[in-house]
N, C-alpha and C. Protein backbone atom coordinates (compact mmCIF):
# COMPACT_ATOMS: atom_id res chain seq x y z
N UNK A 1 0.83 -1.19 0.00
CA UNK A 1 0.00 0.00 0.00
C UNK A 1 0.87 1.26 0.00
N UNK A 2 1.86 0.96 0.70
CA UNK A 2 2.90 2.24 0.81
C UNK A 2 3.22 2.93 -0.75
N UNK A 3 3.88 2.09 -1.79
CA UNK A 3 3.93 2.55 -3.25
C UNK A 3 2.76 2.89 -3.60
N UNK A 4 1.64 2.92 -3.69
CA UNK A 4 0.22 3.66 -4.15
C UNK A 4 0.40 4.78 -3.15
N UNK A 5 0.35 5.13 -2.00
CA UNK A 5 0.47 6.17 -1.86
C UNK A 5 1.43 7.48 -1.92
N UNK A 6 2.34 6.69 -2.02
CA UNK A 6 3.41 7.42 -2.73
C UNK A 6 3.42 8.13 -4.02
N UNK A 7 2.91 7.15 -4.62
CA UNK A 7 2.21 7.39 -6.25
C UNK A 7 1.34 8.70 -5.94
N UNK A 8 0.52 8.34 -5.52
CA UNK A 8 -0.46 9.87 -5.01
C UNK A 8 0.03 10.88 -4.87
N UNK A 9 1.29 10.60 -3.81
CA UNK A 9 1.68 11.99 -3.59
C UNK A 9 2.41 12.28 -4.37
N UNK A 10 3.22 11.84 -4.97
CA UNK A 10 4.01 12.33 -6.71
C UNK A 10 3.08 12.80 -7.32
N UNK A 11 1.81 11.94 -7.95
CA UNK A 11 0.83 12.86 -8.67
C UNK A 11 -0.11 14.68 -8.30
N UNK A 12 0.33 13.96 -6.88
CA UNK A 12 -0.38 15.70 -6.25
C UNK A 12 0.76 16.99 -6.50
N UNK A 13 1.86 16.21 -5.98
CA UNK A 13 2.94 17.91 -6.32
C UNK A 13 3.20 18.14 -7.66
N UNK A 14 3.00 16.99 -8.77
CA UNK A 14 3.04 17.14 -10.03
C UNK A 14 1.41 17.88 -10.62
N UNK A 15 0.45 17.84 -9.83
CA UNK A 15 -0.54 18.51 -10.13
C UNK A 15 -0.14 20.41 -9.58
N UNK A 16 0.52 20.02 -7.99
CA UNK A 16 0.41 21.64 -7.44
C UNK A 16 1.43 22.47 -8.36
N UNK A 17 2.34 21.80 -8.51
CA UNK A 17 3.59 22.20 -9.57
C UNK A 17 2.99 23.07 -11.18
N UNK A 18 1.87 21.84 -11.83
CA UNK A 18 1.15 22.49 -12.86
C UNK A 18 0.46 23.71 -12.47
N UNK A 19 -0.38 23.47 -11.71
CA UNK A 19 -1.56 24.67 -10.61
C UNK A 19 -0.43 26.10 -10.56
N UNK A 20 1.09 25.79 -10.36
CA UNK A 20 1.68 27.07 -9.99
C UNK A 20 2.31 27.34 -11.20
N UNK A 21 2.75 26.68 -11.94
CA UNK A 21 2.93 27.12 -13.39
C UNK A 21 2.00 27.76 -14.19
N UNK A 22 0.57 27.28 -14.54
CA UNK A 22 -0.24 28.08 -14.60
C UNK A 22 -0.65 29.48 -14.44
N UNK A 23 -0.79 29.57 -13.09
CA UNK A 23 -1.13 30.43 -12.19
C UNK A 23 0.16 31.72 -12.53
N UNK A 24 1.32 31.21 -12.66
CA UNK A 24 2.04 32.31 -13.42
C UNK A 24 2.31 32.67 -14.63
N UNK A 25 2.02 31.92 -15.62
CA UNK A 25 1.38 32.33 -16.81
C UNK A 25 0.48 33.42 -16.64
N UNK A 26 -0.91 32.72 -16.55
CA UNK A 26 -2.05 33.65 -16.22
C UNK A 26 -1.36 35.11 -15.85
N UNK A 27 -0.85 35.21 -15.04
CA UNK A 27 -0.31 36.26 -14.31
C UNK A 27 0.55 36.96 -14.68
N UNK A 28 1.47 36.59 -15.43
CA UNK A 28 2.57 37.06 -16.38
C UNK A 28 1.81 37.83 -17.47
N UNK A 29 0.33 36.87 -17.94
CA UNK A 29 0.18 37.72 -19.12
C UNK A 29 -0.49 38.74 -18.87
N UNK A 30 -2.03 38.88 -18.07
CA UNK A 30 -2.49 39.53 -17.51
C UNK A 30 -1.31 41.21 -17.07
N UNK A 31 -0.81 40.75 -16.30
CA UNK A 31 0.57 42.17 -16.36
C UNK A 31 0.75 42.48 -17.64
N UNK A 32 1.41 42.26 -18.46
CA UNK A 32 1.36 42.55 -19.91
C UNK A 32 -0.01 43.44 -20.66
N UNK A 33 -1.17 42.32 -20.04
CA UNK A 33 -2.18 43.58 -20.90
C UNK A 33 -2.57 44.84 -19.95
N UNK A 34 -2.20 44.49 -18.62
CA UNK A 34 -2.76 45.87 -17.69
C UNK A 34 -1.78 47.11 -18.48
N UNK A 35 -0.47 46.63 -18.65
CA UNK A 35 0.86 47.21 -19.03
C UNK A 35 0.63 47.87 -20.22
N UNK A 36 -0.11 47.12 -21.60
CA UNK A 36 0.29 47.90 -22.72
C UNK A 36 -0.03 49.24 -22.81
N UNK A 37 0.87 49.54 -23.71
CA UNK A 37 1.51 50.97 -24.13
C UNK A 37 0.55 51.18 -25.38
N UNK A 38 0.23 52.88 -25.13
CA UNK A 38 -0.36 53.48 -26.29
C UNK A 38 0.32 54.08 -27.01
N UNK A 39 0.56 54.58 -28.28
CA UNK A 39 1.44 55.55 -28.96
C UNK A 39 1.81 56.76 -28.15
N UNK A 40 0.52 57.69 -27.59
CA UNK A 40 1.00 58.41 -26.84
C UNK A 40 1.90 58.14 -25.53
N UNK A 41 1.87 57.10 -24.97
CA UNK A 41 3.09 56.06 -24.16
C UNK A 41 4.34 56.61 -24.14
N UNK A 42 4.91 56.33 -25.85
CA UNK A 42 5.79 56.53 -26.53
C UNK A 42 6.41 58.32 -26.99
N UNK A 43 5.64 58.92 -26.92
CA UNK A 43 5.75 60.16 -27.42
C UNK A 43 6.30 61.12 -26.04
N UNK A 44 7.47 61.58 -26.77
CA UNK A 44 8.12 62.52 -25.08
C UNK A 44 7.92 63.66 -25.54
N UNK A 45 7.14 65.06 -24.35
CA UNK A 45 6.73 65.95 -24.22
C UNK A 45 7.53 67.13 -23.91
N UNK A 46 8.29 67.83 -24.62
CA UNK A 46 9.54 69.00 -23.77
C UNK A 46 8.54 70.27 -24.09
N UNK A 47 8.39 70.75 -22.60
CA UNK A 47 7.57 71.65 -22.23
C UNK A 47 8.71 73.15 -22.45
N UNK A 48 8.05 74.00 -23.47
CA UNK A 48 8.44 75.33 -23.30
C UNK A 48 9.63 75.34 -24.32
N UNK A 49 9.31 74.67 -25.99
CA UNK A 49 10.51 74.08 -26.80
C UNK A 49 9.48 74.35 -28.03
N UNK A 50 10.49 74.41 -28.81
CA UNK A 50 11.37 75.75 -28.58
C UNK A 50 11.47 77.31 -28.61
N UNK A 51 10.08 77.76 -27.55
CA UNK A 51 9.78 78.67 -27.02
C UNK A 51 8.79 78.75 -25.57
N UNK A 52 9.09 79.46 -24.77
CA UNK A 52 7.57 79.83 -23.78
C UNK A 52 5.93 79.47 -24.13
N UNK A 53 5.45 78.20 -23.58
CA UNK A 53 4.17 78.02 -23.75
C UNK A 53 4.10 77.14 -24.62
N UNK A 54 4.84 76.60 -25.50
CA UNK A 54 4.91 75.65 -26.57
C UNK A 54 5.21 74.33 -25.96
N UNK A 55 4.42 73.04 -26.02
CA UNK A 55 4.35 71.66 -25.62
C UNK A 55 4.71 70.94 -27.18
N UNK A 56 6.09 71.36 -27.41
CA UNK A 56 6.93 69.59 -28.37
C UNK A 56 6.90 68.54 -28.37
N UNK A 57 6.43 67.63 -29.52
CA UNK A 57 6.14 66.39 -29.02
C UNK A 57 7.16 65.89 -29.99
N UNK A 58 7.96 65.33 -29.52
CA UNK A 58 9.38 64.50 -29.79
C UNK A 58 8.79 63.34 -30.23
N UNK A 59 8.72 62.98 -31.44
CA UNK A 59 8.80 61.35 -32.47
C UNK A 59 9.66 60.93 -31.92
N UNK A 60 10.97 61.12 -32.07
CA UNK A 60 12.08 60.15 -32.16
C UNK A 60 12.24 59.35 -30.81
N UNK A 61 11.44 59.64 -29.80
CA UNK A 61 11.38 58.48 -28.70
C UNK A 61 10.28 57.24 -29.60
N UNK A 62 9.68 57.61 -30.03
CA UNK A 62 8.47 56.68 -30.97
C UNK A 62 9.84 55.53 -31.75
N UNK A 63 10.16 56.02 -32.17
CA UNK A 63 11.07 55.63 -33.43
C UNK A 63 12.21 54.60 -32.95
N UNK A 64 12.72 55.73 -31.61
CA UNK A 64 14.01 54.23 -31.24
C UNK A 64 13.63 53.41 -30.25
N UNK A 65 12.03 52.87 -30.52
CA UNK A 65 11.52 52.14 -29.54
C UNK A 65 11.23 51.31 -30.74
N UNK A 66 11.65 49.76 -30.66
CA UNK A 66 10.75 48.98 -31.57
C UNK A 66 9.05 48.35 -31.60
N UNK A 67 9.15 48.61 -30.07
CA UNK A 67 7.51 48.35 -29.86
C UNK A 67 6.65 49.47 -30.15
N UNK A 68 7.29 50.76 -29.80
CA UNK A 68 6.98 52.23 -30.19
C UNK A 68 6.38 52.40 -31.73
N UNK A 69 7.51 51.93 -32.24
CA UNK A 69 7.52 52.34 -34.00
C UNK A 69 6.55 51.11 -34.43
N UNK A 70 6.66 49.81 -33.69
CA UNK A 70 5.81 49.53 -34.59
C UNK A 70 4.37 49.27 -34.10
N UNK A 71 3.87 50.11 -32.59
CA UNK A 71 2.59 50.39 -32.83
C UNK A 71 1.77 51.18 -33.42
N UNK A 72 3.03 52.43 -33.64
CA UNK A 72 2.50 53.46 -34.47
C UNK A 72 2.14 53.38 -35.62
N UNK A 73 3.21 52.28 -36.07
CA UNK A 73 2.79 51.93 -38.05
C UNK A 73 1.59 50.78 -37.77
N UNK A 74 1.48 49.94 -37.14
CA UNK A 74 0.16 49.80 -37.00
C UNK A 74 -1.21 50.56 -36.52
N UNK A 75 -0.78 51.36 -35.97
CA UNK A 75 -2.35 52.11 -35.74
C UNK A 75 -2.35 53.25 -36.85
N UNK A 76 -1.36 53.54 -37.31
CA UNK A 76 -1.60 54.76 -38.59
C UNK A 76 -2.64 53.51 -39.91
N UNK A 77 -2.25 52.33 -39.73
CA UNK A 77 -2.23 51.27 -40.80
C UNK A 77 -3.71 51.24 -40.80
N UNK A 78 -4.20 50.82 -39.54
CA UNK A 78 -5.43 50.46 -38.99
C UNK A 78 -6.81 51.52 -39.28
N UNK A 79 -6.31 52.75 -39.23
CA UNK A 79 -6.95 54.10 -39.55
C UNK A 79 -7.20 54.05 -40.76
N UNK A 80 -6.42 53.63 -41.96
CA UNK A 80 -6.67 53.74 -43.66
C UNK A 80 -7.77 51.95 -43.87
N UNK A 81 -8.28 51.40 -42.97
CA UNK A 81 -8.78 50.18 -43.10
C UNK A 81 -10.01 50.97 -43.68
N UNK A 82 -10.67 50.11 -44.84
CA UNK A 82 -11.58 50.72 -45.80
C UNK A 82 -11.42 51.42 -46.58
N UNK A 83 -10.70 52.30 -46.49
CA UNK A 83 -10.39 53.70 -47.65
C UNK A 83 -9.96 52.81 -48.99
N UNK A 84 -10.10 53.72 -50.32
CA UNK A 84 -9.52 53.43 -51.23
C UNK A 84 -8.55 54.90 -51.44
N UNK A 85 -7.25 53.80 -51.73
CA UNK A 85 -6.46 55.31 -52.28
C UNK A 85 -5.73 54.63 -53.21
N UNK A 86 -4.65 55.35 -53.66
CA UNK A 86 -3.71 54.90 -54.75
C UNK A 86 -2.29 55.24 -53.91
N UNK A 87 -2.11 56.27 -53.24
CA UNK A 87 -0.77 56.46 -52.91
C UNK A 87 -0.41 57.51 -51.66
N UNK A 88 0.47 56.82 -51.15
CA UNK A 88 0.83 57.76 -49.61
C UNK A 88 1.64 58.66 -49.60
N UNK A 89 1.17 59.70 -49.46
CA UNK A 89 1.99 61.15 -49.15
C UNK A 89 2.42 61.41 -47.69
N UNK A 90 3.67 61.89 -47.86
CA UNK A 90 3.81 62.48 -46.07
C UNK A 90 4.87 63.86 -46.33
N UNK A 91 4.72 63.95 -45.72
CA UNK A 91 4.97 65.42 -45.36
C UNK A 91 6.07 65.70 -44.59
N UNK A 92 7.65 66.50 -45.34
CA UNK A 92 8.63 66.35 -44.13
C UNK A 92 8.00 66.56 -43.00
N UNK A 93 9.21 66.25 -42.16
CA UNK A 93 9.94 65.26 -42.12
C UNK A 93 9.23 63.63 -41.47
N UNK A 94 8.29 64.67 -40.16
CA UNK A 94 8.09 63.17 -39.97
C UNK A 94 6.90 62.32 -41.08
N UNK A 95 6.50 62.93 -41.75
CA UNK A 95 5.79 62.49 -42.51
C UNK A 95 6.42 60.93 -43.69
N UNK A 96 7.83 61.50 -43.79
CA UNK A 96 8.60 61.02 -44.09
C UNK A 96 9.16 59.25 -43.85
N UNK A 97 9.51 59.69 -42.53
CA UNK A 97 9.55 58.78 -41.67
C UNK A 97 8.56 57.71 -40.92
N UNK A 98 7.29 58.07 -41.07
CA UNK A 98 6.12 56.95 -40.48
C UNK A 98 5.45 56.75 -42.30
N UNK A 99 5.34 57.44 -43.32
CA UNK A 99 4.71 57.01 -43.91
C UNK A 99 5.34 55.98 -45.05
N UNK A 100 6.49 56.09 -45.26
CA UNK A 100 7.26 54.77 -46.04
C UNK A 100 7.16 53.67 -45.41
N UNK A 101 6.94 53.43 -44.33
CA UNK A 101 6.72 51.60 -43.64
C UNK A 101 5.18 51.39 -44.00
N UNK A 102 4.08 52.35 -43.45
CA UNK A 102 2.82 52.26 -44.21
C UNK A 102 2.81 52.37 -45.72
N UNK A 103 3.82 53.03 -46.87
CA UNK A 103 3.40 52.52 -48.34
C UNK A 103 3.98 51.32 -48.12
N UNK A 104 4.84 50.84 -47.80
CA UNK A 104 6.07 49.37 -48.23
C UNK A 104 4.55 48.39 -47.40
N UNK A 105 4.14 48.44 -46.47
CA UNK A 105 2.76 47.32 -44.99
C UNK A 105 1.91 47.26 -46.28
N UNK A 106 1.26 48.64 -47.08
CA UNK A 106 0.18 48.39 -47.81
C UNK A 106 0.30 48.20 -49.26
N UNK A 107 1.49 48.42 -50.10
CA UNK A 107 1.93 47.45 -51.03
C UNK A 107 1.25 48.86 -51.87
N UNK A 108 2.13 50.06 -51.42
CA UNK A 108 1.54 51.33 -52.41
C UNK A 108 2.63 51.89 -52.63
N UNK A 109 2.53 52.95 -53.49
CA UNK A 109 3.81 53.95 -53.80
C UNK A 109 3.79 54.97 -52.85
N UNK A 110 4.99 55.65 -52.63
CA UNK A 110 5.75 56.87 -51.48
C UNK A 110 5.62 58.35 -52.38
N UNK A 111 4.95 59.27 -52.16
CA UNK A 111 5.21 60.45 -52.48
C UNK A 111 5.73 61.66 -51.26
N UNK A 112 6.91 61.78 -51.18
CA UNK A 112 7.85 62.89 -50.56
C UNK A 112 6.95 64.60 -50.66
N UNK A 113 6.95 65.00 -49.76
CA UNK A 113 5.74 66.19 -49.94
C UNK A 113 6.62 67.18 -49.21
N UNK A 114 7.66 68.07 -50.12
CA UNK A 114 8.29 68.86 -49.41
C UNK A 114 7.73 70.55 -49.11
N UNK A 115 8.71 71.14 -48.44
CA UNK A 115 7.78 72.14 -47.81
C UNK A 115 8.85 73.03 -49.45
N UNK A 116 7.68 74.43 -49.68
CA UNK A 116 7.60 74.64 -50.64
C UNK A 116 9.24 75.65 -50.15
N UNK A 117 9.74 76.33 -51.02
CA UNK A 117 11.25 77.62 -50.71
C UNK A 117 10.15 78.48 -50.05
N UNK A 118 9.67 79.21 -50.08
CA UNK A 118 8.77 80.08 -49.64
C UNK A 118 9.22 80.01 -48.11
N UNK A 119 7.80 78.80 -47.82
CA UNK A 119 7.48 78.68 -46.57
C UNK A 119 8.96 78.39 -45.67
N UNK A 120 9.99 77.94 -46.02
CA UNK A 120 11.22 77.49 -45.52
C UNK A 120 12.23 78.75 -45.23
N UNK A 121 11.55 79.48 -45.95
CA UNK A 121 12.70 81.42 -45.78
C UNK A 121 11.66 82.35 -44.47
């Protein structure tokens, strides 16, 4: 009788063992979704740049984040769902920079949309 119960109790810590493996899964992922990050997450704010009263919103924290950059090209992506177009324009600079991963994601052509001499003097 002694080996059957032995057996038992191997099968029970091999059950509590699963029960706590589990249980931190669950838990591991759960953290993760309380956790996720929105684009604005990503976006750093320099207050009073580059003047008094002016709130800058710095891309390039977006950019040298890979989870950053690529929620942004997915939610810019997600926004054109339904539309018909032919081709993506952006607009220096950052226009530049987020909208070539959205033409290359949606299998369109890149048009560069620079700022005119005018407006640049």
């Amino acid at each position: 009788m002694a080996p059957q119960e032995s057996k038992m109790v191997m099968h029970t810590k091999g059950q509590m063992r699963h029960k706590y493996i589990c249980k931190y899964i669950l838990n591991t992922h759960i953290r993760k979704v309380h956790t996720m990050k929105t684009v604005k997450d990503y976006i750093r704010t320099i207050p009073d740049f580059p003047e008094k009263g002016i709130m800058f919103r710095d891309v390039t924290s977006v950019i040298q984040d890979a989870d950053g950059l690529k929620l942004a090209i997915d939610e810019m992506i997600k926004r054109l769902d339904g539309l018909d177009f032919d081709v993506i324009a952006g607009a220096e600079s950052r226009g530049f920079v987020f909208g070539m991963p959205i033409a290359y994601a949606l299998h369109k052509p890149f048009v560069m949309v620079r700022k005119s001499r005018q407006a640049a003097m």
